[in-house]
N, C-alpha and C. Protein backbone atom coordinates (compact mmCIF):
# COMPACT_ATOMS: atom_id res chain seq x y z
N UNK A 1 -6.41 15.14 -19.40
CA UNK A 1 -6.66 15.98 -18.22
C UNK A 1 -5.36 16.14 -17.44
N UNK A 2 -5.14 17.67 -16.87
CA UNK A 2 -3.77 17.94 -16.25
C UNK A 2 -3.65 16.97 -14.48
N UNK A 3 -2.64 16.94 -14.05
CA UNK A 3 -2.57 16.01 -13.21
C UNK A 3 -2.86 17.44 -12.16
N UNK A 4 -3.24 17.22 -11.01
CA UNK A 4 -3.45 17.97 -9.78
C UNK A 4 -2.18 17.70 -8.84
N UNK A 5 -1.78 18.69 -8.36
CA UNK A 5 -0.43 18.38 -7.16
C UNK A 5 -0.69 18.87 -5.99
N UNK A 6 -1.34 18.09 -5.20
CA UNK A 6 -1.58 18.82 -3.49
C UNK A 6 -0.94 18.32 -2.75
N UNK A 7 0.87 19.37 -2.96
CA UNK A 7 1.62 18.52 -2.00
C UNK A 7 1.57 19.42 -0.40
N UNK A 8 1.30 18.64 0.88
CA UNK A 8 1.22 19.62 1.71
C UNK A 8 2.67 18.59 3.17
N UNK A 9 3.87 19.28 2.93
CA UNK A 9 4.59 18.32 3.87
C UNK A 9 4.16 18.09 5.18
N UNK A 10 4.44 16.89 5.57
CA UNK A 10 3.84 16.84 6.92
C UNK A 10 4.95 15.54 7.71
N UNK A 11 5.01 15.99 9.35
CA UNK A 11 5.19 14.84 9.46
C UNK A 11 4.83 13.63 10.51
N UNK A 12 5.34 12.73 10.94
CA UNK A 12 3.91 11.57 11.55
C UNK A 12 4.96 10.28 11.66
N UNK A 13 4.61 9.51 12.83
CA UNK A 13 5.19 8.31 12.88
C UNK A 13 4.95 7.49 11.71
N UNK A 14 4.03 7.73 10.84
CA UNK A 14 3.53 6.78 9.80
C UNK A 14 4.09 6.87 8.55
N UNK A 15 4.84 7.88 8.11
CA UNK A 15 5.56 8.26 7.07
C UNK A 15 6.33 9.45 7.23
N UNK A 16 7.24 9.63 6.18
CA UNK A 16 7.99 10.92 6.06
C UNK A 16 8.02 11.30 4.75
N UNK A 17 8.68 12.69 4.90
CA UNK A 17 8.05 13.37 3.31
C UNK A 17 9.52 13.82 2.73
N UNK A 18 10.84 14.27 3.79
CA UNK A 18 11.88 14.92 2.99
C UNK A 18 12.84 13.99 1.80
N UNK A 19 12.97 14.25 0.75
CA UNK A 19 13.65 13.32 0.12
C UNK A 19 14.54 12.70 0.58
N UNK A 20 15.90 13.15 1.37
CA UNK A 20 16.81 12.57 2.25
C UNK A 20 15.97 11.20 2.36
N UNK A 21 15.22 11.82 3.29
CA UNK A 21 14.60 10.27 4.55
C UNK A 21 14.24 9.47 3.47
N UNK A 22 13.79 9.67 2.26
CA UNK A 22 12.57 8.60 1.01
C UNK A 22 13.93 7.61 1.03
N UNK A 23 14.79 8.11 0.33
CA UNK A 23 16.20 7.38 -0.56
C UNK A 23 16.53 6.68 0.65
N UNK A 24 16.77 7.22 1.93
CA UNK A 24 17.50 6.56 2.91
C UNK A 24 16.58 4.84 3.64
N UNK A 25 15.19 5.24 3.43
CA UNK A 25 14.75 4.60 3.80
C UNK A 25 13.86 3.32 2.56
N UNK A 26 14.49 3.63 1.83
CA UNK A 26 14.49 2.57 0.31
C UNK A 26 15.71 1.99 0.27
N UNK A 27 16.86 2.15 1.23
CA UNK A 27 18.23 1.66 1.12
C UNK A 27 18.16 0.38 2.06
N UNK A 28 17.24 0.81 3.18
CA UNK A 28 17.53 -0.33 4.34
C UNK A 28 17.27 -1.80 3.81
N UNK A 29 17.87 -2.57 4.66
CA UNK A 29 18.16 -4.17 4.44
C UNK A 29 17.96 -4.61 5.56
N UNK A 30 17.23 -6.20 5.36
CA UNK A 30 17.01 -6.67 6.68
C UNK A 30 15.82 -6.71 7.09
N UNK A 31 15.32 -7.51 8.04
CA UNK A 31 13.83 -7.36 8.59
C UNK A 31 13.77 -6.12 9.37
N UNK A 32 12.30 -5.10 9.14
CA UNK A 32 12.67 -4.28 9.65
C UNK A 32 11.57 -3.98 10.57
N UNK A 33 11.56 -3.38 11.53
CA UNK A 33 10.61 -3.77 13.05
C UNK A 33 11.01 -2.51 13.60
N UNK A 34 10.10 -1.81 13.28
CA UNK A 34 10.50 -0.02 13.80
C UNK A 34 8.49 0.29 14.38
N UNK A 35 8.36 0.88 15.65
CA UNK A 35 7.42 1.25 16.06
C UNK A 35 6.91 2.05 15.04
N UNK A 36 5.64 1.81 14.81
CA UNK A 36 4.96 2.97 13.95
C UNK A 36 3.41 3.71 13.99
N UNK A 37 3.16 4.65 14.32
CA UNK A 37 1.72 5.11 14.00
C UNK A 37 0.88 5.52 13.01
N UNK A 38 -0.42 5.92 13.08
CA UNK A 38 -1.07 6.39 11.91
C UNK A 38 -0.68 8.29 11.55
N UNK A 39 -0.84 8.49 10.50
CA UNK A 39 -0.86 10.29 10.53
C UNK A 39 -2.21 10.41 11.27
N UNK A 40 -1.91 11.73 11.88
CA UNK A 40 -3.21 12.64 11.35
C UNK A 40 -4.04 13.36 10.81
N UNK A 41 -5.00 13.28 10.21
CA UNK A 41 -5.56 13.98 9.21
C UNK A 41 -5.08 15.92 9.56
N UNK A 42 -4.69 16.26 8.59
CA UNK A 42 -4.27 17.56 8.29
C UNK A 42 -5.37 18.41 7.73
N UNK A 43 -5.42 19.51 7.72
CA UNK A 43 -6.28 20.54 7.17
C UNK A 43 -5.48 21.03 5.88
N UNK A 44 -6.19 20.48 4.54
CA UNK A 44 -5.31 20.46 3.38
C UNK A 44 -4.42 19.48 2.99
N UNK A 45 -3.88 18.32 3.15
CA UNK A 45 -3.38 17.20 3.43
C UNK A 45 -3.94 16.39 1.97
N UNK A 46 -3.26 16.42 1.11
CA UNK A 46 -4.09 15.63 0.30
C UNK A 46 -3.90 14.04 0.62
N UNK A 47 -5.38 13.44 0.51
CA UNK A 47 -5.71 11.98 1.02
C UNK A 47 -5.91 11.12 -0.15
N UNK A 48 -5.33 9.55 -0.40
CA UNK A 48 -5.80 8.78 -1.87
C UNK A 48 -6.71 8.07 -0.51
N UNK A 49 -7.72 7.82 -1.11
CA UNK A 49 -8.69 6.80 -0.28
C UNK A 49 -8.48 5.18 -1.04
N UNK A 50 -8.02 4.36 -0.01
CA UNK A 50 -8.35 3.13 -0.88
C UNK A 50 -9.88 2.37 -1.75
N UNK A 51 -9.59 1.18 -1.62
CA UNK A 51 -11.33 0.71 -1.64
C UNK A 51 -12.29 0.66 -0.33
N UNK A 52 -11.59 0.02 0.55
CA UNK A 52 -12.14 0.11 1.80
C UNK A 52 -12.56 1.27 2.16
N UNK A 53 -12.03 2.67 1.90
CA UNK A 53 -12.03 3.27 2.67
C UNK A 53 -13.30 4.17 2.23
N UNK A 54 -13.26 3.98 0.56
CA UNK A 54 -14.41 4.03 -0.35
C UNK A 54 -15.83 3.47 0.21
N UNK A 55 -15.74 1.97 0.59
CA UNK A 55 -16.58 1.56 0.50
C UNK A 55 -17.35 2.02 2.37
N UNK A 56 -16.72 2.48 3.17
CA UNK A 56 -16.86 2.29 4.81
C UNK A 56 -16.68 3.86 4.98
N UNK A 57 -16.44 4.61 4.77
CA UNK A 57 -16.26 5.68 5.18
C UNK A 57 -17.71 6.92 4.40
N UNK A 58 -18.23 7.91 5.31
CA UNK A 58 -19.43 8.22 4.89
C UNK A 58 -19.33 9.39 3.91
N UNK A 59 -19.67 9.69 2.85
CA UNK A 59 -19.72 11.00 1.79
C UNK A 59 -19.16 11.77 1.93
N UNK A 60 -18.95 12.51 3.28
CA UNK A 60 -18.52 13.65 3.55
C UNK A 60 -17.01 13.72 3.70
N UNK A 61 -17.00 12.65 4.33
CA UNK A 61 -15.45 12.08 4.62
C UNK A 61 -14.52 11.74 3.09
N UNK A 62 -15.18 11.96 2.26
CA UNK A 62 -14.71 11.21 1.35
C UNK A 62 -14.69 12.33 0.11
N UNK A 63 -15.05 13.27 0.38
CA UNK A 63 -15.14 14.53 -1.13
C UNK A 63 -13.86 15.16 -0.85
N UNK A 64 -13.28 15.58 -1.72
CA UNK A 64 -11.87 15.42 -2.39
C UNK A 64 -11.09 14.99 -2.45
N UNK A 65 -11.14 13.59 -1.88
CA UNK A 65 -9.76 12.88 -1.78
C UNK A 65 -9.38 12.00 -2.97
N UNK A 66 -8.12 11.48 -3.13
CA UNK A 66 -7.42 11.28 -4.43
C UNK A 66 -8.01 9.59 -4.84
N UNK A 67 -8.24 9.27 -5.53
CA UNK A 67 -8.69 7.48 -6.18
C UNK A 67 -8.17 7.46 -7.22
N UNK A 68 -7.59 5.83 -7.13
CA UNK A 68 -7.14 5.65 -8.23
C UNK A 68 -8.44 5.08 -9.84
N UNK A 69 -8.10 5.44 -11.27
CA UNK A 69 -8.91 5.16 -11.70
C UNK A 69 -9.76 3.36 -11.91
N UNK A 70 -8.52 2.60 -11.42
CA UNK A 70 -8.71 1.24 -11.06
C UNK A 70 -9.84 0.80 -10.48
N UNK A 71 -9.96 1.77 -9.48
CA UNK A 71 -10.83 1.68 -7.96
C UNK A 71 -12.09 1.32 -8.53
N UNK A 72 -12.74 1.86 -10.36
CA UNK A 72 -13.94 2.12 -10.47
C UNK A 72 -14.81 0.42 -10.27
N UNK A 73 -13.51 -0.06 -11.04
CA UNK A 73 -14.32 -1.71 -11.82
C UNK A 73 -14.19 -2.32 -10.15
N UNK A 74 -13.36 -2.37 -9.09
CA UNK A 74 -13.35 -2.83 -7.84
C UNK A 74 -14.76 -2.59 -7.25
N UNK A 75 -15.10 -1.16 -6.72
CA UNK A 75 -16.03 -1.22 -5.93
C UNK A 75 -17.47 -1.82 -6.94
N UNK A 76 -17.27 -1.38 -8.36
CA UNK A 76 -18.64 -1.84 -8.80
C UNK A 76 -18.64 -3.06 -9.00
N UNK A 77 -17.96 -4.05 -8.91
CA UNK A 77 -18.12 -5.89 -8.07
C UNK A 77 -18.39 -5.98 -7.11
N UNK A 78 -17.77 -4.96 -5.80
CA UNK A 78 -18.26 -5.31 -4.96
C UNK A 78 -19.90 -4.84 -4.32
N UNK A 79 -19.81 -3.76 -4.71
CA UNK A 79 -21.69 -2.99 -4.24
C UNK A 79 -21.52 -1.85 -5.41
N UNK A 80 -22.67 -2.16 -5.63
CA UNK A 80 -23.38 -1.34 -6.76
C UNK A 80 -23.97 -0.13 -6.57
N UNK A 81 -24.68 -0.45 -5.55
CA UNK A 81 -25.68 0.72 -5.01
C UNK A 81 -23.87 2.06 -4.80
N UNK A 82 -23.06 1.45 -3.38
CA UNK A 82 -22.28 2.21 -3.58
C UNK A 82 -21.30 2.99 -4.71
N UNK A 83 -21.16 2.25 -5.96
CA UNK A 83 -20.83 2.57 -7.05
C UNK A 83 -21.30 3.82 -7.23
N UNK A 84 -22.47 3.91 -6.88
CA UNK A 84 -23.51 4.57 -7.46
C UNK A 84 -23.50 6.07 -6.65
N UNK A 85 -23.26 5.54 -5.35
CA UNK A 85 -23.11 6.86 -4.68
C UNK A 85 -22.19 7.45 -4.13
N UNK A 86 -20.65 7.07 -4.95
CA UNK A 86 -20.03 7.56 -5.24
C UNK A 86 -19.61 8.31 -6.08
N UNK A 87 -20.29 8.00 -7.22
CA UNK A 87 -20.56 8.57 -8.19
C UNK A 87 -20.43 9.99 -8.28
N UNK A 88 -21.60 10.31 -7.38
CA UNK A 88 -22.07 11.72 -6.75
C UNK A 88 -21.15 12.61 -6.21
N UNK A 89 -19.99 12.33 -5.92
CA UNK A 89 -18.97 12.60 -4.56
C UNK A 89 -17.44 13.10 -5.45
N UNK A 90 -17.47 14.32 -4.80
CA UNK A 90 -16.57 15.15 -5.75
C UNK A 90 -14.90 14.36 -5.52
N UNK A 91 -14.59 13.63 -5.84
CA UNK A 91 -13.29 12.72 -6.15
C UNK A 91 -12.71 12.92 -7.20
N UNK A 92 -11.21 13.27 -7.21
CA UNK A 92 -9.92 13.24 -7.95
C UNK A 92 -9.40 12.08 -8.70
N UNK A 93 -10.19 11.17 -9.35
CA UNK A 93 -9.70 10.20 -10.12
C UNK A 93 -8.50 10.54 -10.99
N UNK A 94 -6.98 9.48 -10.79
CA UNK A 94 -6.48 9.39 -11.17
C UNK A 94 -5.54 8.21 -11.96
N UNK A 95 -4.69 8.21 -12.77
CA UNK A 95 -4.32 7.17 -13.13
C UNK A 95 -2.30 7.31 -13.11
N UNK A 96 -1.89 6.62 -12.09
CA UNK A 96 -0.54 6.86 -11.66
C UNK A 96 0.34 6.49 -13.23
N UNK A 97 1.76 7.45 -13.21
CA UNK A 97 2.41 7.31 -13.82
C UNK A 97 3.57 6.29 -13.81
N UNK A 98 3.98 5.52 -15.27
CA UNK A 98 4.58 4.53 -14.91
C UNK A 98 5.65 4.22 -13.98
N UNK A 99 6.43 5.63 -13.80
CA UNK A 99 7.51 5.80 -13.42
C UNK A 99 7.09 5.58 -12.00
N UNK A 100 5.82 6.09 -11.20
CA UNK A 100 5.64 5.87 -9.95
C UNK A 100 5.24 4.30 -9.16
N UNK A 101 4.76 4.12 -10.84
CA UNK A 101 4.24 2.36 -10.21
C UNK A 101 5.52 1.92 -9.96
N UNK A 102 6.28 1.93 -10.91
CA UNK A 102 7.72 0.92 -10.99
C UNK A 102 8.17 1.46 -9.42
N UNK A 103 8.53 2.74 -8.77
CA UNK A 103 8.49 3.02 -7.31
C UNK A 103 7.69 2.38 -6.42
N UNK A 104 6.57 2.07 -6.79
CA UNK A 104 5.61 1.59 -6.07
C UNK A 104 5.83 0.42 -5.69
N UNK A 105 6.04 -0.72 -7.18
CA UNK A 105 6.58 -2.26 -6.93
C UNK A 105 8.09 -2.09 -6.05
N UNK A 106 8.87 -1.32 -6.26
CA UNK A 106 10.16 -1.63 -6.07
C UNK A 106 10.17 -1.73 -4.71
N UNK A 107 9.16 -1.10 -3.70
CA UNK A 107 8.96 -0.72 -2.18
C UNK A 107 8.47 -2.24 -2.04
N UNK A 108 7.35 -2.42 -2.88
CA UNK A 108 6.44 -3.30 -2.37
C UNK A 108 7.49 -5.04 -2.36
N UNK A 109 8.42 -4.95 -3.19
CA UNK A 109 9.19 -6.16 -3.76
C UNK A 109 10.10 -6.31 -2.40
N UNK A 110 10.66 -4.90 -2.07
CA UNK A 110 11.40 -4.85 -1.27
C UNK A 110 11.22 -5.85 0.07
N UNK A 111 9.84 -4.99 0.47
CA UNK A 111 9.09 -5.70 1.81
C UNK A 111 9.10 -6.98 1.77
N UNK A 112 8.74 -7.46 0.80
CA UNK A 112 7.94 -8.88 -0.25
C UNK A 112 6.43 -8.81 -0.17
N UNK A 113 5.60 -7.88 0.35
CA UNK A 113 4.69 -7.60 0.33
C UNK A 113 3.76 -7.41 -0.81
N UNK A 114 4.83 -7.36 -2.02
CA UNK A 114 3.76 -7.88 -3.41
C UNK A 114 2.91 -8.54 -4.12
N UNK A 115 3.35 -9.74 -3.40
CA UNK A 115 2.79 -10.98 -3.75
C UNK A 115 1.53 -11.03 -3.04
N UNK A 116 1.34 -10.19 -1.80
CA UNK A 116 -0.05 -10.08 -1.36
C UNK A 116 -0.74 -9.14 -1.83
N UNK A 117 -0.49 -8.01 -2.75
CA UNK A 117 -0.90 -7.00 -3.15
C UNK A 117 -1.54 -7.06 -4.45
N UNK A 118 -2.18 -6.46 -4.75
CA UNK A 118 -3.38 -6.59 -6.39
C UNK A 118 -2.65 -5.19 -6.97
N UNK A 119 -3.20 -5.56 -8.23
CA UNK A 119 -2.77 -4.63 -9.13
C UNK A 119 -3.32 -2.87 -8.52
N UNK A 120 -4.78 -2.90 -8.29
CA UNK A 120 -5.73 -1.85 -7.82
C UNK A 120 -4.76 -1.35 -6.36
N UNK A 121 -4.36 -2.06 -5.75
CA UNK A 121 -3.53 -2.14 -4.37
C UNK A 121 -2.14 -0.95 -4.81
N UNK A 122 -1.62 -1.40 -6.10
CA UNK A 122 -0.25 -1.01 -6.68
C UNK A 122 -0.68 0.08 -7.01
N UNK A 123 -1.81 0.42 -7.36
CA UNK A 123 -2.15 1.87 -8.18
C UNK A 123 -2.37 3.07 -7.22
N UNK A 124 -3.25 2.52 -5.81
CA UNK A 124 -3.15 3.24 -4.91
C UNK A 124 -1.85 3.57 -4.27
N UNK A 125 -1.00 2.97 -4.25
CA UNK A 125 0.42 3.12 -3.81
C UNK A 125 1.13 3.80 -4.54
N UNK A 126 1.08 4.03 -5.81
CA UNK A 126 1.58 4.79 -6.81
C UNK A 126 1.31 6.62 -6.84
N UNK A 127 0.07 6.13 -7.15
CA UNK A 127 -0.88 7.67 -6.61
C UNK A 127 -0.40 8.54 -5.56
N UNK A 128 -0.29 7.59 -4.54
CA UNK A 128 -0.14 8.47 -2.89
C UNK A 128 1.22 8.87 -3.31
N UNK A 129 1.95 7.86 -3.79
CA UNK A 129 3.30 8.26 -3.85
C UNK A 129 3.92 9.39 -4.80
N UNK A 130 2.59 9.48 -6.10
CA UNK A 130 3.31 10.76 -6.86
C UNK A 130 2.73 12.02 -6.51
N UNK A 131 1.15 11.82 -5.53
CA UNK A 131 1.13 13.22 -4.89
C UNK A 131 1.14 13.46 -3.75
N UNK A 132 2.66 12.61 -2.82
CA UNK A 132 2.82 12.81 -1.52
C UNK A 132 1.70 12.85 -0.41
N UNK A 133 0.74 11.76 -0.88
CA UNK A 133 -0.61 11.87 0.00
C UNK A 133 -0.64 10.88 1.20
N UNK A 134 -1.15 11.01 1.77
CA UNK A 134 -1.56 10.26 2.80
C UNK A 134 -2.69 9.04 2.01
N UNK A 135 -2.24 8.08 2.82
CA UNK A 135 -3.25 6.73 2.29
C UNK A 135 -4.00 6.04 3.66
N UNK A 136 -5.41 6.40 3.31
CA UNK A 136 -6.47 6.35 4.16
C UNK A 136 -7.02 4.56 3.53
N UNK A 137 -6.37 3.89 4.58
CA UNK A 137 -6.43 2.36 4.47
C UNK A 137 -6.37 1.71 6.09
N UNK A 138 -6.94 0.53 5.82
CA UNK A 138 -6.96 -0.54 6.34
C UNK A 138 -6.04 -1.79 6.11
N UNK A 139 -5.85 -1.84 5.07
CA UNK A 139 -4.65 -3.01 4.06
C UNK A 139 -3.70 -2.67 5.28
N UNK A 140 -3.13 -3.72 5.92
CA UNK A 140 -1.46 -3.63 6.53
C UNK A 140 -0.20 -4.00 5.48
N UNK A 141 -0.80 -4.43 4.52
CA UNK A 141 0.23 -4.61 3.45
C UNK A 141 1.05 -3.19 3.00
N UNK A 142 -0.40 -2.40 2.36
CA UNK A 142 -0.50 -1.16 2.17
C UNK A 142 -0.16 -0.37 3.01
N UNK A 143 -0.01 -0.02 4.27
CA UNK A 143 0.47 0.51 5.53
C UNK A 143 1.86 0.48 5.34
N UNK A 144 2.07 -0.93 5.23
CA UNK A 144 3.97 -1.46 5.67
C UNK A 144 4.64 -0.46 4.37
N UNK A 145 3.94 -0.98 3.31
CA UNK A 145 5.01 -0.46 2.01
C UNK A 145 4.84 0.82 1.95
N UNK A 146 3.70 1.55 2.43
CA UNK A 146 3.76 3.34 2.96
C UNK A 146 4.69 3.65 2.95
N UNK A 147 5.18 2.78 4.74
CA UNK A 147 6.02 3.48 5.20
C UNK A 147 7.36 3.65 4.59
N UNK A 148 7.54 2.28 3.90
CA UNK A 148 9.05 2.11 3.53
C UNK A 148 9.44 3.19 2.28
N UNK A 149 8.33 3.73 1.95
CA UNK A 149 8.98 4.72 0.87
C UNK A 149 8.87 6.33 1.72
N UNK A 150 8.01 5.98 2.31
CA UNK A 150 7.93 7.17 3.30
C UNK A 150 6.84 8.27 3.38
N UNK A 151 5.22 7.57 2.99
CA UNK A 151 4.45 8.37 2.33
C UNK A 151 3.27 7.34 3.87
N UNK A 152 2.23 9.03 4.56
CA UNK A 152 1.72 8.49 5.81
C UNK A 152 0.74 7.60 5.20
N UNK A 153 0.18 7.60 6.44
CA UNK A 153 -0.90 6.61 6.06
C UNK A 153 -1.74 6.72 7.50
N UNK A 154 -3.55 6.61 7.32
CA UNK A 154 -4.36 6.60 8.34
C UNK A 154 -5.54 5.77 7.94
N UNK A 155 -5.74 5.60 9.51
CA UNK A 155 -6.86 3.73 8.95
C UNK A 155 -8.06 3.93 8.96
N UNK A 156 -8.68 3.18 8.58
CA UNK A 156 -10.29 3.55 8.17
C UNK A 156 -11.34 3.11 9.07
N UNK A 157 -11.03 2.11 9.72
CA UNK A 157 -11.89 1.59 11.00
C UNK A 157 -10.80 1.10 12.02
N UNK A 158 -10.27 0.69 11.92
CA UNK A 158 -9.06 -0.56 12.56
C UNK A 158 -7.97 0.27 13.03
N UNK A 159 -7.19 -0.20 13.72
CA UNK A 159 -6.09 0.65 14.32
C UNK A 159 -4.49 0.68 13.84
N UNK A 160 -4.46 0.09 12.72
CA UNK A 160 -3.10 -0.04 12.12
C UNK A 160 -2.45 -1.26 12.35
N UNK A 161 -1.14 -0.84 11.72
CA UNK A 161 0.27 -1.84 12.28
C UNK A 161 1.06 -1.05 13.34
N UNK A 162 1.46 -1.59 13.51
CA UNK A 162 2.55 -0.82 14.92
C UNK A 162 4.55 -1.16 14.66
N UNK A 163 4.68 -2.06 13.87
CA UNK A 163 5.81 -1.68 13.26
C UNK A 163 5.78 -2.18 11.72
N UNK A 164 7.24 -1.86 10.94
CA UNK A 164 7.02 -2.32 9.47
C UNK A 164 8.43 -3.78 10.18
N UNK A 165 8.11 -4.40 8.81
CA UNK A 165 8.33 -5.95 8.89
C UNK A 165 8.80 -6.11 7.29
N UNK A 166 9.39 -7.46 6.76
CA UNK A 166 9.78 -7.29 5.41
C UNK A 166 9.35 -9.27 5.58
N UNK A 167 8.88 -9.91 4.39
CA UNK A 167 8.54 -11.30 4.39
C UNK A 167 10.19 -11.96 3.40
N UNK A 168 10.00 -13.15 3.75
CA UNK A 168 10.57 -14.16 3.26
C UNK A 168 9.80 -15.43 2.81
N UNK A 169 9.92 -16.18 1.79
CA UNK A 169 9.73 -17.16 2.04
C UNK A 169 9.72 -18.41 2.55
N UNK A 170 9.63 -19.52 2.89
CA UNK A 170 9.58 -20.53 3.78
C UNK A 170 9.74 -22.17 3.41
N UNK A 171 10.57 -22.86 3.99
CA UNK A 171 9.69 -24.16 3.39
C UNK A 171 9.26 -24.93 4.10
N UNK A 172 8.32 -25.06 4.42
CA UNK A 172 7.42 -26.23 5.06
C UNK A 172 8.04 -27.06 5.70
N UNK A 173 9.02 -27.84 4.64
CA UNK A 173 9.66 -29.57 4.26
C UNK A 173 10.95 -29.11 6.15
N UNK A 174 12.06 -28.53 4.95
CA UNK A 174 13.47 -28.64 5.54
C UNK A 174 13.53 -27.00 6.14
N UNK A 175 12.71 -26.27 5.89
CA UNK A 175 12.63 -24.59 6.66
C UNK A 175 13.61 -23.69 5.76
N UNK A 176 14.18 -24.22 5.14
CA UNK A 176 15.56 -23.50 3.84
C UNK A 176 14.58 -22.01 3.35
N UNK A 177 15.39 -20.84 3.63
CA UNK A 177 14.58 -19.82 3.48
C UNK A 177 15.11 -18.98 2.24
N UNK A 178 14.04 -18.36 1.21
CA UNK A 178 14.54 -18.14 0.16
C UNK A 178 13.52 -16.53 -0.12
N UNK A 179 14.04 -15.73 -0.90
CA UNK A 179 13.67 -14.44 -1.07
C UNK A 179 12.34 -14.29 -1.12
N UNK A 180 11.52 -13.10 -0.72
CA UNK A 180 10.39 -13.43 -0.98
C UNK A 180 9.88 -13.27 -3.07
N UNK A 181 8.72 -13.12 -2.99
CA UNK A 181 8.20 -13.32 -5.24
C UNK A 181 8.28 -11.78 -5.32
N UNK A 182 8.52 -11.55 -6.49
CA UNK A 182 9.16 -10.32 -7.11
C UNK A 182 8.14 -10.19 -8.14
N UNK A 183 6.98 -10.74 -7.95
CA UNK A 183 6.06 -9.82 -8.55
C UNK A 183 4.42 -9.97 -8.19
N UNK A 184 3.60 -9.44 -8.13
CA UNK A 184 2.16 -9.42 -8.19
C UNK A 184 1.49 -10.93 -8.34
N UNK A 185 0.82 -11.54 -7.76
CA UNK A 185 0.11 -12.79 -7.71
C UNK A 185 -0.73 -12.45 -8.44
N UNK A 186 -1.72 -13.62 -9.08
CA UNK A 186 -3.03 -13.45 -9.59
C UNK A 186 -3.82 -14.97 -8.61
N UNK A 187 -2.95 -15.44 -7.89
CA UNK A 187 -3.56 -17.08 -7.30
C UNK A 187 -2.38 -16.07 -5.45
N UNK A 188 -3.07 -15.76 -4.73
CA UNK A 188 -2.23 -15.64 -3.66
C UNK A 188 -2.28 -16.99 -2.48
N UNK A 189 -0.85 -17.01 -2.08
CA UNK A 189 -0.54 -18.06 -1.38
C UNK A 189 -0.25 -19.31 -2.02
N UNK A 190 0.17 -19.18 -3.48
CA UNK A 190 0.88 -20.17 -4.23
C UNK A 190 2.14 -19.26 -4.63
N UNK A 191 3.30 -20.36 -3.64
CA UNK A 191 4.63 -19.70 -3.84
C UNK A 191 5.60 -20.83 -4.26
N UNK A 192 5.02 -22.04 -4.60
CA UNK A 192 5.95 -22.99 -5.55
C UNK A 192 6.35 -23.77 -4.49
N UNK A 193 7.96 -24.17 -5.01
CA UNK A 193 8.00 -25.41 -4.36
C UNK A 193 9.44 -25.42 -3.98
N UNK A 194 9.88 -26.48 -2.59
CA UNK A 194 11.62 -26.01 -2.30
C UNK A 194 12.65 -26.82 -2.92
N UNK A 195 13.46 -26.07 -3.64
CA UNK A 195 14.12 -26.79 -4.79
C UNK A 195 15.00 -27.21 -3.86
N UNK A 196 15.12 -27.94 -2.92
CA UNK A 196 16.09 -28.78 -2.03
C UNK A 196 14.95 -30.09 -2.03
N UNK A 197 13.78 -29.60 -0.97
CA UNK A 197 12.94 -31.04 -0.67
C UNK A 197 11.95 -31.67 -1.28
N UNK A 198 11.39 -30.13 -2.06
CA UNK A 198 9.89 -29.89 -2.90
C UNK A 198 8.99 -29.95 -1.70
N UNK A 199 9.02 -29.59 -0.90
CA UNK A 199 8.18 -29.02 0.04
C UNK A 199 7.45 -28.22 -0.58
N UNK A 200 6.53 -27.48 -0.32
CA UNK A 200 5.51 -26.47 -0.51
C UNK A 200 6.37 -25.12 0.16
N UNK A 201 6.20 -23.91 -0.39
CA UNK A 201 6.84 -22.37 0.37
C UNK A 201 5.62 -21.53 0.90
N UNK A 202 6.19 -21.01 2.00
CA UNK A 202 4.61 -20.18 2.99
C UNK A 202 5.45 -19.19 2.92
N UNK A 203 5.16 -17.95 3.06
CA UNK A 203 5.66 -17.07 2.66
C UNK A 203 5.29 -16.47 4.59
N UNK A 204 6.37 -15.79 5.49
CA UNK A 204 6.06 -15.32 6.33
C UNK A 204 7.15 -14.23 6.67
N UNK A 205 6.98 -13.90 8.30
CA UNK A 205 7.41 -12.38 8.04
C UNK A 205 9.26 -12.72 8.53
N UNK A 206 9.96 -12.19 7.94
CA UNK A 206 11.69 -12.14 8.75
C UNK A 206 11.70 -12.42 9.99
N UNK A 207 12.70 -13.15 10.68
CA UNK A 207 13.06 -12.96 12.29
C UNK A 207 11.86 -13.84 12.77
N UNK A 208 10.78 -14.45 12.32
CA UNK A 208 9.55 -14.43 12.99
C UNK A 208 10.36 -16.32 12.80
């Protein structure tokens, strides 16, 4: 099946769309703590809905917007019935290209925000990112790494983040601070151990 492209530029404290700004803002270094808001929904705006937004947001709200094909086996663990009546609901299932995931991790690695992120998490991030969509979430993980590639984002019940931030790791023992994990957890909040004290590592945000 051909891929769909509903690119509609827009712009919003919550993301940006011109290539300039993408590259420039995949360059930055450092903890980063910049005020930020949600988009606003646009007329034509193509939207990836997360799970949450799947699962909390009512039918109407929810016919044409972009899902990843991941999303299916997620919500049907979590409610069935909804599985079910989604089903019904004219949605753009897609399945992101590799080239966008590897964009996707590289944002998310950046932040260190990976290690809190699921695979289903990565796919939605991928998606938004190869059809310049807005990502209709709750995740602040998902929010932060939006922004850093530069793709909006609007929340589903909750009111957002208010700036982006990048993590480090931690050590417990002697505080010796070391990069954050460079890839996807399957056990989150196991980040090993400090090769100075063997302390335990907490993973928290820069500057903090």
């Amino acid at each position: 099946m051909g891929q769909i492209h509903l690119e509609s530029p827009y712009s919003c404290g919550g993301g940006i769309t011109h290539e300039s700004d993408v590259k420039r803002s995949l360059t930055l270094a450092g903890c980063i703590k910049r005020d930020v808001a949600p988009c606003e929904y646009m007329v034509g705006a193509a939207r990836v809905l997360d799970t949450g937004a799947l699962l909390h947001l009512p039918p109407n709200r929810l016919s044409g917007g972009l899902v990843a094909n991941s999303q299916r086996d997620e919500i049907e663990r979590v409610d069935k019935d909804r599985a079910l009546l989604i089903e019904g609901v004219r949605l753009h299932w897609r399945s992101p290209s590799e080239e966008a995931l590897q964009r996707a991790r590289e944002a998310a690695q950046e932040t260190g925000d990976i290690s809190g992120l699921s695979g289903v998490d990565m796919d939605v991030l991928a998606v938004a990112l190869e059809h310049r969509a807005i990502i209709v979430t709750d995740d602040h993980r998902i929010q932060n790494v939006a922004g850093r590639f530069g793709v909006g984002w609007h929340p589903v019940m909750n009111e957002g983040i208010k700036e982006h931030w990048e993590w480090v790791l931690a050590c417990k023992g002697c505080k010796k601070i070391f990069p954050p994990p460079e890839n996807v957890s399957r056990w989150r909040r196991t980040y090993g151990k400090c090769d100075d004290c063997g302390s335990k590592l907490k993973l928290k945000r820069g500057g903090s």
